[in-house]
Protein backbone atom coordinates (compact mmCIF):
# COMPACT_ATOMS: atom_id res chain seq x y z
CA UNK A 1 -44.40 6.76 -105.57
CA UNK A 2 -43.73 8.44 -102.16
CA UNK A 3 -44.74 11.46 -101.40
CA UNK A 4 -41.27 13.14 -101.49
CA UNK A 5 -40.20 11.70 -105.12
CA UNK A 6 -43.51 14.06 -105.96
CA UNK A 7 -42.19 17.34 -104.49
CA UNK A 8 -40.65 19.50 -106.52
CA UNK A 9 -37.90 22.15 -104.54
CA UNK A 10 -35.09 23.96 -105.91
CA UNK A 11 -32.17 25.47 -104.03
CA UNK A 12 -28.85 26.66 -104.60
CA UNK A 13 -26.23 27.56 -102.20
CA UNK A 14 -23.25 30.24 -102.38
CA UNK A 15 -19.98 30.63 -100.16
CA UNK A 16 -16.74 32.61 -100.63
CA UNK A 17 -14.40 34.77 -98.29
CA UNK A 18 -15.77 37.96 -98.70
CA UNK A 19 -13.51 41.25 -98.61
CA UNK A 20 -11.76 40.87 -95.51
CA UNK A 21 -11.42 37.48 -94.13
CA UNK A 22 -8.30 35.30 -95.46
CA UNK A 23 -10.49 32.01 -94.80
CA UNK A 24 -13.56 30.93 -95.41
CA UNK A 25 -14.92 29.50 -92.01
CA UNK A 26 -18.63 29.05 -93.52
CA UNK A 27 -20.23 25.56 -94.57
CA UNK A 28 -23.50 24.44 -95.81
CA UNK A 29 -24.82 21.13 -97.13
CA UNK A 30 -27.65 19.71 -99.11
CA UNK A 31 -29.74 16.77 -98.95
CA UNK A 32 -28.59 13.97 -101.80
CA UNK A 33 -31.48 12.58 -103.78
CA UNK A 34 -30.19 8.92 -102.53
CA UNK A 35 -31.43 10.44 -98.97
CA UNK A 36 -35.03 11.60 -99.88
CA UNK A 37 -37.54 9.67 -98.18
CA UNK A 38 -41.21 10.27 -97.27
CA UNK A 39 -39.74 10.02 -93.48
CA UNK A 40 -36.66 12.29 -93.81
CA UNK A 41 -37.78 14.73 -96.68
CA UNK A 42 -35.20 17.48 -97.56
CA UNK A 43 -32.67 18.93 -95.41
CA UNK A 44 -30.57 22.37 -95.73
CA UNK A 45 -27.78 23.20 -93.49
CA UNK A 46 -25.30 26.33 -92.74
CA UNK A 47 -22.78 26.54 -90.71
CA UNK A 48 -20.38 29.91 -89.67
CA UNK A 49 -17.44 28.13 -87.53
CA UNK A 50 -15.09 30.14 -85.28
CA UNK A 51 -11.90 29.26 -83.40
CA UNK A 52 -9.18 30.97 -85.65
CA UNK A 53 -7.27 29.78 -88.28
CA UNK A 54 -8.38 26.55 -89.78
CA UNK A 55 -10.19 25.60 -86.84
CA UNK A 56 -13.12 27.84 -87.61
CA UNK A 57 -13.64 26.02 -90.66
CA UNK A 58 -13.30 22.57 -89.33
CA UNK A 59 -15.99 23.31 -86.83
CA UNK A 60 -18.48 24.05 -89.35
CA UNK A 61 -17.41 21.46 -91.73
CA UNK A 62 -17.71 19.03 -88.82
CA UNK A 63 -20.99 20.78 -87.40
CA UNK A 64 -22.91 19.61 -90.90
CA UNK A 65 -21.47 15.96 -91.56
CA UNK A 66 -22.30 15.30 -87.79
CA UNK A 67 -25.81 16.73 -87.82
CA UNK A 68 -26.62 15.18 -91.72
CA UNK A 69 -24.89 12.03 -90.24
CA UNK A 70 -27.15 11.50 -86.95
CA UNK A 71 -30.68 13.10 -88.84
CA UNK A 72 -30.49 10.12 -91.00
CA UNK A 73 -29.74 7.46 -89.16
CA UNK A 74 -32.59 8.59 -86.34
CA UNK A 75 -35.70 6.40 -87.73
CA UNK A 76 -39.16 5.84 -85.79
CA UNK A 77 -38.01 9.15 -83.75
CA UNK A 78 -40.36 12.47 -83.92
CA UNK A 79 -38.93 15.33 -86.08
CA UNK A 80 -38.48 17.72 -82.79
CA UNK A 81 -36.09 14.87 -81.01
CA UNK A 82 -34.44 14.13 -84.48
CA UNK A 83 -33.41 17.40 -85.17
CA UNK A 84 -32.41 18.10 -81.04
CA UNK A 85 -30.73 14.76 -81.32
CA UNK A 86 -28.52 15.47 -84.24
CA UNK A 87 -27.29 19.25 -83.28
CA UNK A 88 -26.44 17.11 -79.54
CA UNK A 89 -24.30 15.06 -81.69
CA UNK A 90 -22.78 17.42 -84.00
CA UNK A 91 -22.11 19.88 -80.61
CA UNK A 92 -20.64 16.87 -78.59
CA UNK A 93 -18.36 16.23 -81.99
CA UNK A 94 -16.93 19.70 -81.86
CA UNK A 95 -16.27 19.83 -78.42
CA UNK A 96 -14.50 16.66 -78.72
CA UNK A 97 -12.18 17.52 -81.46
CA UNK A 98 -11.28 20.48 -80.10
CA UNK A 99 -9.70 18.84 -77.27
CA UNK A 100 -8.02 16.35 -79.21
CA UNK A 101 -6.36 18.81 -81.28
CA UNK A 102 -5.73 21.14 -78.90
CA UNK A 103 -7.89 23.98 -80.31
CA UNK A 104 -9.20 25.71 -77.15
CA UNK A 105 -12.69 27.63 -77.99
CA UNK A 106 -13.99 25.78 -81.32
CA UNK A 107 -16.98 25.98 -82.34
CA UNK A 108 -20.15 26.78 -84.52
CA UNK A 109 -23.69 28.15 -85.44
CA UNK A 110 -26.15 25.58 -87.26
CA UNK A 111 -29.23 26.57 -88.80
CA UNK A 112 -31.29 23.39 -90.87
CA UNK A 113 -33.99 23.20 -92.24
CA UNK A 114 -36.17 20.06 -93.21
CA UNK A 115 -38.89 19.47 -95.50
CA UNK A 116 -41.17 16.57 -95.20
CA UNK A 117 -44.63 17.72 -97.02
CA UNK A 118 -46.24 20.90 -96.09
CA UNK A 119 -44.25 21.09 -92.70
CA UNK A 120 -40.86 22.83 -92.47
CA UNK A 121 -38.98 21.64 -89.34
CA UNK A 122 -35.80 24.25 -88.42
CA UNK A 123 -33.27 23.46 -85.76
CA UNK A 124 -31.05 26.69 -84.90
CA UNK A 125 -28.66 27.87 -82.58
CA UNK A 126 -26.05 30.69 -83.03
CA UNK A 127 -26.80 34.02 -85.29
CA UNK A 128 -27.08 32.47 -88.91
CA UNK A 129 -30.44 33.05 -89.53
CA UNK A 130 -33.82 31.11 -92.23
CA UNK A 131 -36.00 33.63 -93.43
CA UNK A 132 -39.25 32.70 -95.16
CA UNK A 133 -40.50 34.63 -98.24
CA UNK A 134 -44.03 34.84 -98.64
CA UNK A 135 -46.25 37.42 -100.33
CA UNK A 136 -43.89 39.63 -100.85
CA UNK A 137 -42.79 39.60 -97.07
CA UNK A 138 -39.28 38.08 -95.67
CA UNK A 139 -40.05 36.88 -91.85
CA UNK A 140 -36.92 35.79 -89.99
CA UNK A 141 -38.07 32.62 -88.47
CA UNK A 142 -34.87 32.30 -86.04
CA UNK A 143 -33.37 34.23 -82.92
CA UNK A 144 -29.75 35.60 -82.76
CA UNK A 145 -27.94 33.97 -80.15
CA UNK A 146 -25.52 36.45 -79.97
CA UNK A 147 -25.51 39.23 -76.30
CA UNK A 148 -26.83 41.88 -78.92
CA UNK A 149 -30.33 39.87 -80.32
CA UNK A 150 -31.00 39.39 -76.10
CA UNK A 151 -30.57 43.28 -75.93
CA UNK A 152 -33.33 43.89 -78.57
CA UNK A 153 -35.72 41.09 -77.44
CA UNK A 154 -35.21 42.72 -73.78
CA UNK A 155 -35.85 45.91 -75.33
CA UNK A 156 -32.63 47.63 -75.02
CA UNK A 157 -31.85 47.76 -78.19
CA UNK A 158 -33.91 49.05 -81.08
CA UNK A 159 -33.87 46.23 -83.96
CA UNK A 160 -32.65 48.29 -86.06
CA UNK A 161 -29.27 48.82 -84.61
CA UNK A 162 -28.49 45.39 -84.20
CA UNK A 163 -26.97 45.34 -88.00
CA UNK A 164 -24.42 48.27 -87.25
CA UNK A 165 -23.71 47.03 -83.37
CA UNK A 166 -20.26 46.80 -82.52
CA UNK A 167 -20.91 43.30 -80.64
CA UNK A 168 -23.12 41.82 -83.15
CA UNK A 169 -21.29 38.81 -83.21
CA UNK A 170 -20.73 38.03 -79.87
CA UNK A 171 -22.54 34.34 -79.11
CA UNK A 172 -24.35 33.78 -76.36
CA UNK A 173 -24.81 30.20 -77.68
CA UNK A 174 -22.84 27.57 -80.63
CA UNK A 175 -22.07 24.26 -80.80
CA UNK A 176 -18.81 23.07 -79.32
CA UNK A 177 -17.92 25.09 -76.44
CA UNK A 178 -19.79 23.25 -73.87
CA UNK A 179 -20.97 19.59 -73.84
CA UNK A 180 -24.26 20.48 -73.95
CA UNK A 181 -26.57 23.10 -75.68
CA UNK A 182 -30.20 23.55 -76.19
CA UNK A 183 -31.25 24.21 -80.05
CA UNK A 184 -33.90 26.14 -80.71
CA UNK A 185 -36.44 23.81 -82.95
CA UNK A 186 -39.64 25.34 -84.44
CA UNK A 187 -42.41 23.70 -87.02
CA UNK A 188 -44.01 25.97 -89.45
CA UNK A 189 -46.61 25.33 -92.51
CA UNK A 190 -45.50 25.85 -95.93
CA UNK A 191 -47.22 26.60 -99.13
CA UNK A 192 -46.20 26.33 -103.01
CA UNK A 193 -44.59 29.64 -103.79
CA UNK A 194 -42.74 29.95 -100.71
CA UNK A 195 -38.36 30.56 -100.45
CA UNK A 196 -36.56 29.92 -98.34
CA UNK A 197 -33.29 31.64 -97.66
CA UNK A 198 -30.45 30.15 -95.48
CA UNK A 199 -27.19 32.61 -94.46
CA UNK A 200 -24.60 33.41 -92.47
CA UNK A 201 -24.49 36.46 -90.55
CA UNK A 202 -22.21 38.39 -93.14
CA UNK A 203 -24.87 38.26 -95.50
CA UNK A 204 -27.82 39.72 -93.51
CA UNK A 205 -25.61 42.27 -91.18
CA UNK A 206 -25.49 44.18 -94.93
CA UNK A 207 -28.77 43.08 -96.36
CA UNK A 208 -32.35 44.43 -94.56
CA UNK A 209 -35.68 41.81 -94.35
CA UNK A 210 -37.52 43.49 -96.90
CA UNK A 211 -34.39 43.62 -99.51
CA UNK A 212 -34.58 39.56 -99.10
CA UNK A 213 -38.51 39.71 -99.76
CA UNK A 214 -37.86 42.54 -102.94
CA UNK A 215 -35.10 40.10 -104.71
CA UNK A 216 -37.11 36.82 -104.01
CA UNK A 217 -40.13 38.39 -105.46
CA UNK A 218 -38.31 39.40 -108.51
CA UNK A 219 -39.56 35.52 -109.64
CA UNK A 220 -35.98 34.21 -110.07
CA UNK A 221 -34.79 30.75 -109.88
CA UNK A 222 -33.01 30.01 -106.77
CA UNK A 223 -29.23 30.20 -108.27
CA UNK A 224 -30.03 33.54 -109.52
CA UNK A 225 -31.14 34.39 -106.53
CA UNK A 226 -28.18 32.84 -104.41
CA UNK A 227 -26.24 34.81 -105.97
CA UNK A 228 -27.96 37.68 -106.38
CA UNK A 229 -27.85 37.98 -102.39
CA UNK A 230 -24.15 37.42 -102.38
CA UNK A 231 -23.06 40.65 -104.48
CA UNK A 232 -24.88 42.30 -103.02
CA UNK A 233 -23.44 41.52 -99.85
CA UNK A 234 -19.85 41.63 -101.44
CA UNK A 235 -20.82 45.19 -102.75
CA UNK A 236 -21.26 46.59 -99.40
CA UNK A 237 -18.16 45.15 -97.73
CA UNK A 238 -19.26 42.90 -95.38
CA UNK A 239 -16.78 42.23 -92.75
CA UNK A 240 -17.14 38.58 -92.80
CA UNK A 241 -17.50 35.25 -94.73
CA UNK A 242 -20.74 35.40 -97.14
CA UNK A 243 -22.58 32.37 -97.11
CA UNK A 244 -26.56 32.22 -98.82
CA UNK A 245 -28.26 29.07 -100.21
CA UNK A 246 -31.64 29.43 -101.06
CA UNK A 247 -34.57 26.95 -101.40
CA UNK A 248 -37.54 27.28 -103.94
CA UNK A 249 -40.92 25.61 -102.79
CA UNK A 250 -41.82 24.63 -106.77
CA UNK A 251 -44.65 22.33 -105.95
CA UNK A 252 -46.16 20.49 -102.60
CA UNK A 253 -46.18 16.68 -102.47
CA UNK A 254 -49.71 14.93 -102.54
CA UNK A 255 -51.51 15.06 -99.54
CA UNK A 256 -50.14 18.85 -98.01
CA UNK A 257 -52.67 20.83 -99.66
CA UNK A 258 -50.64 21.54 -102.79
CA UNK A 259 -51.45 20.77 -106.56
CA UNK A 260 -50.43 16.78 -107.06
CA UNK A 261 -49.79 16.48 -110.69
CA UNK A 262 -46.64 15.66 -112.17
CA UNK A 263 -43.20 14.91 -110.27
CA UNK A 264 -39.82 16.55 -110.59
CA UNK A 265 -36.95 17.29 -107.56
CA UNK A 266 -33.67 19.26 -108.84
CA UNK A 267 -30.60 19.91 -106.56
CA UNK A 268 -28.71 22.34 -107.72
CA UNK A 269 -25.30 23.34 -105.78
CA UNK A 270 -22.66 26.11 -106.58
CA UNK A 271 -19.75 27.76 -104.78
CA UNK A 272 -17.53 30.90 -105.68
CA UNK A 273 -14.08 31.37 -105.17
CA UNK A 274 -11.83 32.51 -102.69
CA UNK A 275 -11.65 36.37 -102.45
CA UNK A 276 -8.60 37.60 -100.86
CA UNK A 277 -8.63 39.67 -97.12
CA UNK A 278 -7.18 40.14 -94.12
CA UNK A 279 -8.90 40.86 -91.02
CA UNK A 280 -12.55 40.02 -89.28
CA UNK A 281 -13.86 37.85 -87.06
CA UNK A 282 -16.71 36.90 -84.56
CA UNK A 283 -16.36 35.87 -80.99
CA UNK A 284 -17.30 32.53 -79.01
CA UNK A 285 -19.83 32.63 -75.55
């Protein structure tokens, strides 16, 4: 039995058009259970594409079957080059389309997170954003790459204004609009307890840190959860796609410090519907 087949993580994902947008440009993928391994563990993915019309939605689309694509065929490679190899890929792959269909500016966040034991692996660039829940705390473990999140980290900007700015979601870095990009990729520890929440920048612009931490701490199940986050989101009008999938840390596999008895994975997936809307947007660098 590997050490995987004994871990035992939940998640659930939800996307839809919100209240104003007439597309959804948003993405997000889960690992299959064909694809566990000891080596590869789990892997989450979102995606928020822009370009206009379908384009934006391509991107992301394109962004996650690239990135899934290369992560799994990468064996006997570090996690840090894996992960920097397969948002290369995915960015090249975007670029690349674009000028074969004639698309101009195409292109995408990616935020992923994988799984293998205790250690949680993230590759990120763009402004969707991972948050870990732990002891009652949400702690955004990614940086917006968006002109407004260099203002605050330069100290021009008070964080706290960053939700409301006008030029929240201007990019100063995606995938696709130049041939190459540097993700950012970070290693953390995890423990049994912890969630792990995944969205797009229409959910958190409407939704503060510690209202993450207060509904994950309500002791949920991920899809309740999911989709907890995304009314609420849809109750405050976002201006943009709403896209949250959330992961549930159930039980460690043998060997990362966590209990070892008894073995159980469930992947649970959902979607919502297409909500009718007519205007929003976000901006490539």
């Amino acid at each position: 039995m590997t050490s995987t087949e004994s871990a035992d993580i939940a998640s659930f994902g939800c996307t839809g058009v919100g209240n104003v947008r007439q597309d959804n440009q948003d993405a997000m993928r889960f690992c299959r259970e064909d694809d566990l391994t000891a080596a590869h563990g789990h892997l989450f993915g979102i995606a928020d594409g822009m370009g206009g019309y379908a384009h934006g939605a391509v991107a992301s689309s394109l962004a996650l079957e690239l990135f899934f694509e290369t992560f799994y065929k990468s064996n006997g490679v570090a996690m840090p080059q894996k992960l920097r190899t397969a948002v290369q890929t995915a960015n090249v792959g975007i670029y690349q389309a674009a000028q074969r269909i004639g698309a101009g500016k195409m292109g995408s966040t990616l935020t992923a997170v994988n799984l293998v034991g205790d250690r949680m692996s993230i590759a990120h660039v763009g402004d969707s954003r991972a948050y870990l829940v732990r002891g009652g705390t949400a702690t955004c473990l990614t940086k917006d790459h968006t002109r407004v999140g260099e203002m605050v980290r330069m100290g021009l900007l008070q964080p706290e204004k960053l939700r409301g700015h006008h030029q929240r979601s201007v990019l100063s870095r995606c995938l696709g609009v130049n041939l190459f990009v540097t993700p950012d990729v970070e290693q953390a520890t995890v423990r049994s307890g912890d969630v792990i929440i995944l969205c797009t920048d229409g959910v958190w612009a409407v939704i503060e840190d510690a209202e993450f931490a207060a509904m994950a701490s309500r002791g949920s199940d991920p899809e309740d959860l999911a989709r907890r986050i995304f009314d609420a989101a849809m109750s405050r009008e976002s201006d943009d796609n709403l896209s949250v999938l959330t992961i549930e840390i159930r039980r460690l596999a043998p060997g990362s410090g966590a209990e070892v008895t008894g073995s159980r994975w469930q992947w649970l997936s959902g979607l919502f519907g297409r909500i009718p809307g007519a205007r929003g947007g976000r901006e490539a660098p």
